[in-house]
Structures are given as C-alpha cells and as structure tokens.
C-alpha atoms as a PDB file:
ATOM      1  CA  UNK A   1      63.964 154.587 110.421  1.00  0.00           C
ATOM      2  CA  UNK A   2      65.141 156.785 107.294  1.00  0.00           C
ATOM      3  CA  UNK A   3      62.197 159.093 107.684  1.00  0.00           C
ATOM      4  CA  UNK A   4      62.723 159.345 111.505  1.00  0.00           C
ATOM      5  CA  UNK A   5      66.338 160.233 111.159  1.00  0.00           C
ATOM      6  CA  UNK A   6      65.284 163.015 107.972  1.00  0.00           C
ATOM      7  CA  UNK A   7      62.398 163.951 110.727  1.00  0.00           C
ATOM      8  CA  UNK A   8      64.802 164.766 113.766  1.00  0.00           C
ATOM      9  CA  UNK A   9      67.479 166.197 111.431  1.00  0.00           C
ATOM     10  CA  UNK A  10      65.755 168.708 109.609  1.00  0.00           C
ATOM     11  CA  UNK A  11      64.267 169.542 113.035  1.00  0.00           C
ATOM     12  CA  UNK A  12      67.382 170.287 114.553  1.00  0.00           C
ATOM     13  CA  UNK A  13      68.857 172.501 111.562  1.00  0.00           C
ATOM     14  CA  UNK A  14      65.991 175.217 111.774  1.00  0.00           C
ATOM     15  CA  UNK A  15      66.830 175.208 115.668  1.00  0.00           C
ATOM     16  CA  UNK A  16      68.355 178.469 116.640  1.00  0.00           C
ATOM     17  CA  UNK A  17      70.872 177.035 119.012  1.00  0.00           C
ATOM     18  CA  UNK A  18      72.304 175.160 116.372  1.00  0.00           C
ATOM     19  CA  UNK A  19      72.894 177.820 113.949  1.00  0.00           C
ATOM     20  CA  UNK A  20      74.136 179.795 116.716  1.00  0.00           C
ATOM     21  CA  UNK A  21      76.093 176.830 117.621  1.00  0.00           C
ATOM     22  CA  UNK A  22      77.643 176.751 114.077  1.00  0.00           C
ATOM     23  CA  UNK A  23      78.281 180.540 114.051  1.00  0.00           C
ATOM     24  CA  UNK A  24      80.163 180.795 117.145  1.00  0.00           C
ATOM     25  CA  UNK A  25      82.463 177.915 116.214  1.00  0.00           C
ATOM     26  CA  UNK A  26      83.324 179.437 112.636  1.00  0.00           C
ATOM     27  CA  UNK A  27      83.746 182.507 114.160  1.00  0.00           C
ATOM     28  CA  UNK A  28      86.421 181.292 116.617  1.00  0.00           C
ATOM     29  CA  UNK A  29      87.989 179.322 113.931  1.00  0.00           C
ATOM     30  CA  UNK A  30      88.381 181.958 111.367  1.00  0.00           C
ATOM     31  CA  UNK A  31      89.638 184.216 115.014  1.00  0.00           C
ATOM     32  CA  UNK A  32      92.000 181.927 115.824  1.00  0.00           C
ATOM     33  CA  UNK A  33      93.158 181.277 112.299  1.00  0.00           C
ATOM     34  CA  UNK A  34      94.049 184.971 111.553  1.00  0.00           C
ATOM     35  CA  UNK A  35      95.416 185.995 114.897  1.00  0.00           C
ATOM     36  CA  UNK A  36      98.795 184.439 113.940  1.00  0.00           C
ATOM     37  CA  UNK A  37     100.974 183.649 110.747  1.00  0.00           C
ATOM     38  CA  UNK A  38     101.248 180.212 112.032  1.00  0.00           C
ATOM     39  CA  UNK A  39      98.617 177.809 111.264  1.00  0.00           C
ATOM     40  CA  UNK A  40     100.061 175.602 113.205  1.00  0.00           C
ATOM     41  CA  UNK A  41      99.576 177.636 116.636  1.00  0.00           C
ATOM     42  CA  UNK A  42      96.286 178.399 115.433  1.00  0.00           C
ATOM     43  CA  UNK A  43      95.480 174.589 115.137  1.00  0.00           C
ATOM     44  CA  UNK A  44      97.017 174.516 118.733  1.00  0.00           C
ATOM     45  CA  UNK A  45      94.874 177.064 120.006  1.00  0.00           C
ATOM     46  CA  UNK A  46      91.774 175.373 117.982  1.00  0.00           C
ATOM     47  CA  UNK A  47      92.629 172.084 119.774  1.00  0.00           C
ATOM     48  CA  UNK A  48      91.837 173.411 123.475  1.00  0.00           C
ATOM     49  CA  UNK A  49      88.802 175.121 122.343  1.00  0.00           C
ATOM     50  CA  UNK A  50      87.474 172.030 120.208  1.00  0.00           C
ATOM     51  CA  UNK A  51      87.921 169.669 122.986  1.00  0.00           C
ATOM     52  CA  UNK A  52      86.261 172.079 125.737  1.00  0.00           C
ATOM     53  CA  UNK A  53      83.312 173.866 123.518  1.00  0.00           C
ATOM     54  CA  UNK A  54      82.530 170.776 121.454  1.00  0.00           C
ATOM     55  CA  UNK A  55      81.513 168.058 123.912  1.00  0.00           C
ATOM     56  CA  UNK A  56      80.021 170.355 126.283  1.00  0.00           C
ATOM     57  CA  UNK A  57      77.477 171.573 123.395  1.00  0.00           C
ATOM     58  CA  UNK A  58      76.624 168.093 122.297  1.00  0.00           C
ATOM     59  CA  UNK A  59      75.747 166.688 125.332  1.00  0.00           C
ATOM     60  CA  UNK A  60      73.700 169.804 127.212  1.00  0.00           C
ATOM     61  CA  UNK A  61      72.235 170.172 123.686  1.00  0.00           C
ATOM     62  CA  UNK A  62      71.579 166.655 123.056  1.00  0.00           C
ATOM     63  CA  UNK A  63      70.415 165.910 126.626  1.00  0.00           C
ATOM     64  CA  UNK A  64      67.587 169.027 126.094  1.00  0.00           C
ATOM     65  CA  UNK A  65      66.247 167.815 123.091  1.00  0.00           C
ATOM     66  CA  UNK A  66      65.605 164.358 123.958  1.00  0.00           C
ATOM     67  CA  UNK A  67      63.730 165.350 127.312  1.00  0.00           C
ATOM     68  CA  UNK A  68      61.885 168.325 125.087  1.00  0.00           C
ATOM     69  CA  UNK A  69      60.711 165.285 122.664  1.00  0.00           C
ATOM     70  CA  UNK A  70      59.669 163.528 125.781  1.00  0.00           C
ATOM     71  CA  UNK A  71      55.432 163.849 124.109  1.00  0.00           C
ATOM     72  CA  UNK A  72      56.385 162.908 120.366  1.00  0.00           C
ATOM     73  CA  UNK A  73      58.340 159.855 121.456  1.00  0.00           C
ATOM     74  CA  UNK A  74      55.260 158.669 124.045  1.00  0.00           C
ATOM     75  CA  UNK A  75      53.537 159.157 120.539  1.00  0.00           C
ATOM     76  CA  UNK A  76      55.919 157.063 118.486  1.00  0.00           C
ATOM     77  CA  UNK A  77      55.836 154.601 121.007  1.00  0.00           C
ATOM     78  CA  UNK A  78      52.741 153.959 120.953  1.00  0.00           C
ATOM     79  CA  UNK A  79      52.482 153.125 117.038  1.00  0.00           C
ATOM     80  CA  UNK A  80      54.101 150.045 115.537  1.00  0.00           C
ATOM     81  CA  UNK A  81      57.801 151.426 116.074  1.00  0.00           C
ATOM     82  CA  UNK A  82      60.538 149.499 117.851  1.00  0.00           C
ATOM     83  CA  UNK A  83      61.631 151.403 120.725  1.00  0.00           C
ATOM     84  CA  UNK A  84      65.537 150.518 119.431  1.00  0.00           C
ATOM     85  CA  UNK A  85      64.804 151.519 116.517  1.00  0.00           C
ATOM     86  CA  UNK A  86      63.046 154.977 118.043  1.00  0.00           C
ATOM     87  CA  UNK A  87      66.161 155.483 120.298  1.00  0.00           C
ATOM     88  CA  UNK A  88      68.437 154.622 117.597  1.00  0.00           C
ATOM     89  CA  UNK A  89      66.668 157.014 115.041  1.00  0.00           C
ATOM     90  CA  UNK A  90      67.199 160.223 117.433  1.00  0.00           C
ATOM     91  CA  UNK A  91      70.483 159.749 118.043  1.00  0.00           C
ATOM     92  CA  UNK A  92      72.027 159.216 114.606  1.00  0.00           C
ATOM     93  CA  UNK A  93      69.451 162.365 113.653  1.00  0.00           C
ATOM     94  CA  UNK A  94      71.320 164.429 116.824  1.00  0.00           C
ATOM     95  CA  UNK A  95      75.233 163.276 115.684  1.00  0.00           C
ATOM     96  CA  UNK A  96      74.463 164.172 111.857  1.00  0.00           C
ATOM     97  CA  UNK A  97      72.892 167.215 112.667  1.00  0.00           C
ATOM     98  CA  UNK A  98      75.511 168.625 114.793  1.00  0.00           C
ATOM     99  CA  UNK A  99      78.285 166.937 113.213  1.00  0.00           C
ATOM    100  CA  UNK A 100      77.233 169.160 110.185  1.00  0.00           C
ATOM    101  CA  UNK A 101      77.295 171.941 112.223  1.00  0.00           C
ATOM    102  CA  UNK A 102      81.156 170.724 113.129  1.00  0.00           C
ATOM    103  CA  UNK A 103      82.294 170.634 109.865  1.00  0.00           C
ATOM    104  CA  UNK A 104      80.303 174.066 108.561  1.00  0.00           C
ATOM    105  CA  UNK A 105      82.463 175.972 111.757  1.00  0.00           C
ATOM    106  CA  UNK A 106      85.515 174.156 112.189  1.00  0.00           C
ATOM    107  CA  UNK A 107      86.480 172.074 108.468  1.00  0.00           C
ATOM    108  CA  UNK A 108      85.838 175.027 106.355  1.00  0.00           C
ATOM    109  CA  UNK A 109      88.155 177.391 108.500  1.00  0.00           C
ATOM    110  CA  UNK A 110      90.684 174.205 108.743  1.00  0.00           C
ATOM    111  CA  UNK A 111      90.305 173.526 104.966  1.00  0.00           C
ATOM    112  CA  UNK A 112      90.960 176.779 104.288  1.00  0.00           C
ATOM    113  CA  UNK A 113      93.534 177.276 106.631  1.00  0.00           C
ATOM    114  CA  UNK A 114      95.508 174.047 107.726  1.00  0.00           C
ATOM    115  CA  UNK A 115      94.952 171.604 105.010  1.00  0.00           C
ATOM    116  CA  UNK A 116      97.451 169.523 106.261  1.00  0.00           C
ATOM    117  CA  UNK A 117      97.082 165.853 108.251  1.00  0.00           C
ATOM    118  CA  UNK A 118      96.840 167.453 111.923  1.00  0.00           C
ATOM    119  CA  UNK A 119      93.984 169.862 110.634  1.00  0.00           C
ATOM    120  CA  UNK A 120      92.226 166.687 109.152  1.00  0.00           C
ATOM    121  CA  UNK A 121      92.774 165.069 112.695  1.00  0.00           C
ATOM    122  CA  UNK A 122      91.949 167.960 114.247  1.00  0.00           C
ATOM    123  CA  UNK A 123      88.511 167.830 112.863  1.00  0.00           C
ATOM    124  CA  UNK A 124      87.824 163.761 112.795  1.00  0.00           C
ATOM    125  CA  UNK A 125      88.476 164.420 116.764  1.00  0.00           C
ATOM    126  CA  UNK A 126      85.639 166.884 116.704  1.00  0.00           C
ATOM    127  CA  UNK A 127      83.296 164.512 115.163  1.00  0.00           C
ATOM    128  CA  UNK A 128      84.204 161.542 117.130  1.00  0.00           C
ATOM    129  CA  UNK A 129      83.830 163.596 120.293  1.00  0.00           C
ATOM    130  CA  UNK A 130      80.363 164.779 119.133  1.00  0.00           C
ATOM    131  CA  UNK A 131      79.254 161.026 118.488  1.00  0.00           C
ATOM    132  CA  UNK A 132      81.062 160.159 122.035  1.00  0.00           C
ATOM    133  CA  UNK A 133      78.771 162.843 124.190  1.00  0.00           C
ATOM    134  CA  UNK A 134      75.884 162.551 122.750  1.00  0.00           C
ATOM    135  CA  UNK A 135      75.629 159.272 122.985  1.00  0.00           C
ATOM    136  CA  UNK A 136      76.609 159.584 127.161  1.00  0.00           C
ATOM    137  CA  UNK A 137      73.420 162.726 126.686  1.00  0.00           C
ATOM    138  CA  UNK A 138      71.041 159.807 125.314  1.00  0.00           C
ATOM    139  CA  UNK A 139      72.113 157.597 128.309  1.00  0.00           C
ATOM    140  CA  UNK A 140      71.592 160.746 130.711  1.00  0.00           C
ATOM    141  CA  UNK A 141      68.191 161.420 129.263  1.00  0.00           C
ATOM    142  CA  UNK A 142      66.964 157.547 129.548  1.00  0.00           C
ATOM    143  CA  UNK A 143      68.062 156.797 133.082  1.00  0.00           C
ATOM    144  CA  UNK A 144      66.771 160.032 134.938  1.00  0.00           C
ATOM    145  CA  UNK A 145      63.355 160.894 134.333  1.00  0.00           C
ATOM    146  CA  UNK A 146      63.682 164.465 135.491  1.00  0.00           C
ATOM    147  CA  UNK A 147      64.548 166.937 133.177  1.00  0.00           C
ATOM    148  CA  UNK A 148      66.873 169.220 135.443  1.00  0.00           C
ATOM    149  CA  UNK A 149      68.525 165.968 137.066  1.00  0.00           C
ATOM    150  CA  UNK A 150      69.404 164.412 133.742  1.00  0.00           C
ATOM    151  CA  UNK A 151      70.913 168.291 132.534  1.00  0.00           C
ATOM    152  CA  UNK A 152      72.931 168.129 135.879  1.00  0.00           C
ATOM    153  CA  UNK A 153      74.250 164.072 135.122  1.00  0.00           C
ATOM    154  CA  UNK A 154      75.267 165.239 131.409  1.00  0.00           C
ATOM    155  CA  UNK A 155      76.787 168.547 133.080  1.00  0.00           C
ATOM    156  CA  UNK A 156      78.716 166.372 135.798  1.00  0.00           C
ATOM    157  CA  UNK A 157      80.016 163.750 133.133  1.00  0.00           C
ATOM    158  CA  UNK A 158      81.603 166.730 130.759  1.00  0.00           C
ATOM    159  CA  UNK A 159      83.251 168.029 134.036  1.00  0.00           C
ATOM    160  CA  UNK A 160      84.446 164.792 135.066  1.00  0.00           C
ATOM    161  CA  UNK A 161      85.921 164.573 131.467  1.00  0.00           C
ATOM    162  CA  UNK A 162      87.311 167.535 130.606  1.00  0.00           C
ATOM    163  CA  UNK A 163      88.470 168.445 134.588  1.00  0.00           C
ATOM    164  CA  UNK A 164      88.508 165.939 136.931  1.00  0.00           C
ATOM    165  CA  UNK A 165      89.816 163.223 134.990  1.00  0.00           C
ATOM    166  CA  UNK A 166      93.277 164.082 134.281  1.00  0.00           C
ATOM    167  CA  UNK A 167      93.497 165.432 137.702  1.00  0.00           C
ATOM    168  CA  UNK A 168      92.940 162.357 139.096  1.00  0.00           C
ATOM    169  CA  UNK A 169      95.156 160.686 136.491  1.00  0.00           C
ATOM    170  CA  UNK A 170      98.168 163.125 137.909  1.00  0.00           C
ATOM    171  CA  UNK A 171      97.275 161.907 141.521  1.00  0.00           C
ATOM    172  CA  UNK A 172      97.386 158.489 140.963  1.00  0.00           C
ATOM    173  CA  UNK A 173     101.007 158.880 139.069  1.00  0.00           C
ATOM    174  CA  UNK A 174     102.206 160.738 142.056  1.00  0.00           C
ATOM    175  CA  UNK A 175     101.019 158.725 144.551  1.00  0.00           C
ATOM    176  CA  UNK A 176     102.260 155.451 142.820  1.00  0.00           C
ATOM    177  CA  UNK A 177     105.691 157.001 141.030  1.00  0.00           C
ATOM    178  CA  UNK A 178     107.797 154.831 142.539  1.00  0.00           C
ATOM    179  CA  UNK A 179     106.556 151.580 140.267  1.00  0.00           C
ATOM    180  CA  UNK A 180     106.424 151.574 136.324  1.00  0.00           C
ATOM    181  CA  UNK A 181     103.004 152.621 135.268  1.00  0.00           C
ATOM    182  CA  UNK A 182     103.183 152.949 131.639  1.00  0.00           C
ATOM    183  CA  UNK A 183     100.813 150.562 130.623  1.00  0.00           C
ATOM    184  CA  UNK A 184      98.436 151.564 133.643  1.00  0.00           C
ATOM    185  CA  UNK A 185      99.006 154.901 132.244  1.00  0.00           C
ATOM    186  CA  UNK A 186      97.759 153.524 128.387  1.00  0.00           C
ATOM    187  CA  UNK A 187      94.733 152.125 130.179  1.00  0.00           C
ATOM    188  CA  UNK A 188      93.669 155.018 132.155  1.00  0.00           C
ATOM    189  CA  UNK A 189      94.122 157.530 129.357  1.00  0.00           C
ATOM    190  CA  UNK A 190      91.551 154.750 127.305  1.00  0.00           C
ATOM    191  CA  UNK A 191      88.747 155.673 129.835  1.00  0.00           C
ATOM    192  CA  UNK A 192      88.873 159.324 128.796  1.00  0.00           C
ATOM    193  CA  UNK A 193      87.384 160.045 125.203  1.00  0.00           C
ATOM    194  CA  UNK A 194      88.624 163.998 125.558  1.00  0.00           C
ATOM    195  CA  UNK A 195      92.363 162.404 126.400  1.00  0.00           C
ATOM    196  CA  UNK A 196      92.547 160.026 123.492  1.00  0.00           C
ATOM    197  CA  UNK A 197      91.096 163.068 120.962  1.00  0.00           C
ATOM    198  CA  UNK A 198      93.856 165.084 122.427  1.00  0.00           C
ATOM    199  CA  UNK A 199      96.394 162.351 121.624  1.00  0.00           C
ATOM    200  CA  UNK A 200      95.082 161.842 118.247  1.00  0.00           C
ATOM    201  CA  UNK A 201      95.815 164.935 117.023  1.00  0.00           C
ATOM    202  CA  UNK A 202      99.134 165.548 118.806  1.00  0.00           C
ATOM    203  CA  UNK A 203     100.593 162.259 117.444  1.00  0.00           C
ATOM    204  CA  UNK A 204      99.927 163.980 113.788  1.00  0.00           C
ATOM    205  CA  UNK A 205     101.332 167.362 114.892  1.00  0.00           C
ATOM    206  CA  UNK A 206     104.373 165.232 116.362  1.00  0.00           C
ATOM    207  CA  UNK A 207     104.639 167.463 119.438  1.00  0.00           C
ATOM    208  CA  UNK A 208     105.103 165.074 122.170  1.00  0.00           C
ATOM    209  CA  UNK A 209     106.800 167.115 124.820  1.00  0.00           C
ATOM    210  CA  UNK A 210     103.235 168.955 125.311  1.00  0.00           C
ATOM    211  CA  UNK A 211     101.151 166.015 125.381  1.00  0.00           C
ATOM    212  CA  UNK A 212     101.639 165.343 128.841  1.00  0.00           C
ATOM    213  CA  UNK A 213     102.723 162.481 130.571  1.00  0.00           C
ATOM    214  CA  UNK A 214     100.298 159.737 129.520  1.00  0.00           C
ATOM    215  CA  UNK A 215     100.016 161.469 125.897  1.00  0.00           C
ATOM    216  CA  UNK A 216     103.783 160.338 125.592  1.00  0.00           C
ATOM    217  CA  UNK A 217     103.753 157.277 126.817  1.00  0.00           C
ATOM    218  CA  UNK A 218     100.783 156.677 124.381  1.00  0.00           C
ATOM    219  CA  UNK A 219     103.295 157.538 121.665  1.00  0.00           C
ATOM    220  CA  UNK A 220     106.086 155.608 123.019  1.00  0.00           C
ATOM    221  CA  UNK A 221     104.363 152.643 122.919  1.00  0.00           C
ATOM    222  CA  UNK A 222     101.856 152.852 119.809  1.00  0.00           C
ATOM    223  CA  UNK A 223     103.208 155.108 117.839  1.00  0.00           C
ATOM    224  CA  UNK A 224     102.126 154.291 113.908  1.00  0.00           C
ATOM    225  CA  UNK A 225      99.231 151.675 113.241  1.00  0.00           C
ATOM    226  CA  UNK A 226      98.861 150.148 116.432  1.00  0.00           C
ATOM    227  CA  UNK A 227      98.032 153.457 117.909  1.00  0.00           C
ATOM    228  CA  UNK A 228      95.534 154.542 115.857  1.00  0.00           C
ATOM    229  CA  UNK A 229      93.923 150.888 115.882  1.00  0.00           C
ATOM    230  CA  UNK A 230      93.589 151.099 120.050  1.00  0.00           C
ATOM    231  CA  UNK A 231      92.314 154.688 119.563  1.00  0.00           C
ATOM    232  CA  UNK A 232      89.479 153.344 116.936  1.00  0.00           C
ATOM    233  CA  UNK A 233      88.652 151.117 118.642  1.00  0.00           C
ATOM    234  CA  UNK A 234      88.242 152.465 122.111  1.00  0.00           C
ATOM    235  CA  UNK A 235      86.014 155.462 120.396  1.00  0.00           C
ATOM    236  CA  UNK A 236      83.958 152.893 118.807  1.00  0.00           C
ATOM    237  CA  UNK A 237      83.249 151.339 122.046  1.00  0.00           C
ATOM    238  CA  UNK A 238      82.712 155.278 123.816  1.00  0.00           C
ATOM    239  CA  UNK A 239      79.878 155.705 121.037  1.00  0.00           C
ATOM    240  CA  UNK A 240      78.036 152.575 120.751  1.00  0.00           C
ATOM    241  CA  UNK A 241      78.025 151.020 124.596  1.00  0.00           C
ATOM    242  CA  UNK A 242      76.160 153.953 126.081  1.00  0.00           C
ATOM    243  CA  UNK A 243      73.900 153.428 123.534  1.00  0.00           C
ATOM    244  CA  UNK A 244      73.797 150.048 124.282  1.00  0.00           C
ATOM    245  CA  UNK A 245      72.700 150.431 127.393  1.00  0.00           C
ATOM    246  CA  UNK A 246      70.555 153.408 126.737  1.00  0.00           C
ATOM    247  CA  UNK A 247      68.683 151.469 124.408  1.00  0.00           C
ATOM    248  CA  UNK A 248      68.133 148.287 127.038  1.00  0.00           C
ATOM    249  CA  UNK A 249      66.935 150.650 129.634  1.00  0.00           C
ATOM    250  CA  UNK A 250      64.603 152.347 127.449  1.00  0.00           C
ATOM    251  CA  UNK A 251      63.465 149.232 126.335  1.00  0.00           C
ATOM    252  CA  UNK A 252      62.565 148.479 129.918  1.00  0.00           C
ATOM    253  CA  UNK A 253      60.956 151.907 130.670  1.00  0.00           C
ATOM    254  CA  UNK A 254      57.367 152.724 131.787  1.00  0.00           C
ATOM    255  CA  UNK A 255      56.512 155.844 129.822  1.00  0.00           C
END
C-alpha cells in the first residue's frame, strides 16, 4: 500500500495542473493578503475563495485522474492486490498530494500573514474540504463508467454544494417560518460539508452576524467543545462513507 500511495503521489506532483493549481492559489493568497491593511478582511475574502476554488479543483481533478488511470488499475487488479486496498491507495495518494498543494498556496501566505486561530481554521477547512470532495470524485468515478458522465456527476455535486444547497436551505426556512426550526436548521447545515467549513472558521473569527441564519444558530447552540465535536465528526463521516461505498461498489465491479 506504502509504495502505491509514494507511486500515485509523486505522480501527481510532476502533473502540471497541480503546480498550476498551487500557483494560482498562492497567488490569490499573497493578492488578497496585500490588497488591505487588515488581515482579517483578507482572511474574509480568502474564506469565499477557499470554499468555491478548493472543492471544485479536488473533485474535477480527482474525478480525471482516476478515469485517466482507468488501464494501470485493470493492471493492478489483476496482480495479487486487494481492490480496497487499490481504491484506498489512490485516494489517500490524491488528498496528500493536493493537500500539499493547499498548504504550499494558502498556509504559507496565512502563516505569513494571519498567524492567528481563524487563519489556522481557515486552512484545516481547506484540507478537510479537499479530503471531503475527493472522496465524493472517487465515488463519481466508481459508479459511472463513462468518463464525461462521471465529470458531469462530480460537476453537479460541487454545484449542488456550493449553490443549490443553501438556496434550498433559505426555502425551506421561509416556507416553514412560522414553527421553531433551530435544530432542523443544525441538521440541515450537517448535510453540507462547504456550510460546516464556513461555520468553522467564522466561530474562530467570532463574526456571527455574517454567518447567516443557520451559521448562528450553529453557534447558539454549540458554541465551544460541543461544536467543534459535531463538526469532527460529521467531516469524518463526509470523508470516509463515500469511500465506503466507493470501495463496496468497486469491489463489485466488472472491469
């Protein structure tokens, strides 16, 4: 499994993408950073980008590379390797080699910048977010054969993440405002890895008149421990069930 994981990682730092990848985001960092006096906006303004650019990257990305390995996989699986441990192989090789890409564009600006606790939150939500989607890529790539359908399920999940979602949160308040929906509102907002990122870092930068309506409810009710208990684990279950079930489907595939 070690040499797998070295395999697919060293793989995926000589790809272009990636250091273009890592480039743009240190370059929008360092931007965003130096526009104003005040880290603090700049983390602010870092926030929306992170949790737009950063899971759209690591699932298109991820999502290509697994269905552009489709020939060396057929190869591995037909030598003495255990298809989990195949499956399980790429993906921690795809979330350490873009997670090093994370921290090489966004810690060393934030470091450097915003060494306080909402820049260290501010890039733990970056990695957990690039664990989260590439995970949901790996589940794209195992249940659609078809390279352009599987780009266009991964595509469709980020928009239903970053868009949809809290559109469809707003709705449902609306329609139902006349009965108490806070805790519906805690459990909704735990079905949205983007959301809870969001709220992770805003708890730290204690701005909770702009983190929405569920984001302050979240705070209401968990501020402290508890809060960052249900957000660990509720990311832990984002990164490891779609692998889960990637890995039993894959199991189960004719290649």
């Amino acid at each position: 499994m070690k040499k797998l994981i070295k395999y697919v990682v060293l793989d995926i730092l000589r790809n272009k993408i990636v250091i273009g990848y890592t480039l743009f985001l240190l370059l929008i960092s360092l931007s965003v950073f130096n526009l104003d006096d005040n880290s603090s906006k700049g983390l602010l303004s870092l926030l929306n980008i992170v949790l737009i650019i950063v899971p759209l990257l690591s699932i298109i990305f991820a999502t290509i590379y697994v269905y552009n390995s489709d020939k060396f996989i057929e190869l591995l699986v037909s030598q003495p390797v255990k298809r989990t441990t195949l499956l399980c192989s790429i993906y921690t090789g795809l979330t350490a080699s873009l997670i090093m890409a994370v921290i090489a564009g966004i810690g060393l600006p934030v470091f450097l910048y915003d060494r306080t606790e909402a820049g260290v939150m501010l890039l733990v939500a970056a990695l957990i977010l690039t664990a989260v989607f590439v995970a949901l890529a790996m589940l794209a790539s195992v249940i659609t054969r078809d390279k352009a359908k599987g780009i266009g399920v991964s595509i469709l999940l980020w928009i239903y993440f970053a868009i949809i979602f809290d559109g469809l949160v707003l709705f449902i308040i609306f329609q139902f405002s006349d009965y108490p929906l806070e805790k519906a509102s805690i459990a909704l907002t735990a079905l949205n890895p983007i959301d809870l990122s969001r709220i992770l870092v805003l708890l730290k930068m204690d701005i909770s008149a702009m983190m929405g309506y569920t984001g302050a409810v979240f705070k209401e009710f968990f501020e402290g421990l508890t809060g960052y208990l249900f957000i660990t684990v509720v990311m832990l279950g984002w990164m490891f069930f779609p692998i889960f079930v990637a890995v039993k489907k894959f199991n189960k595939k004719d290649l």
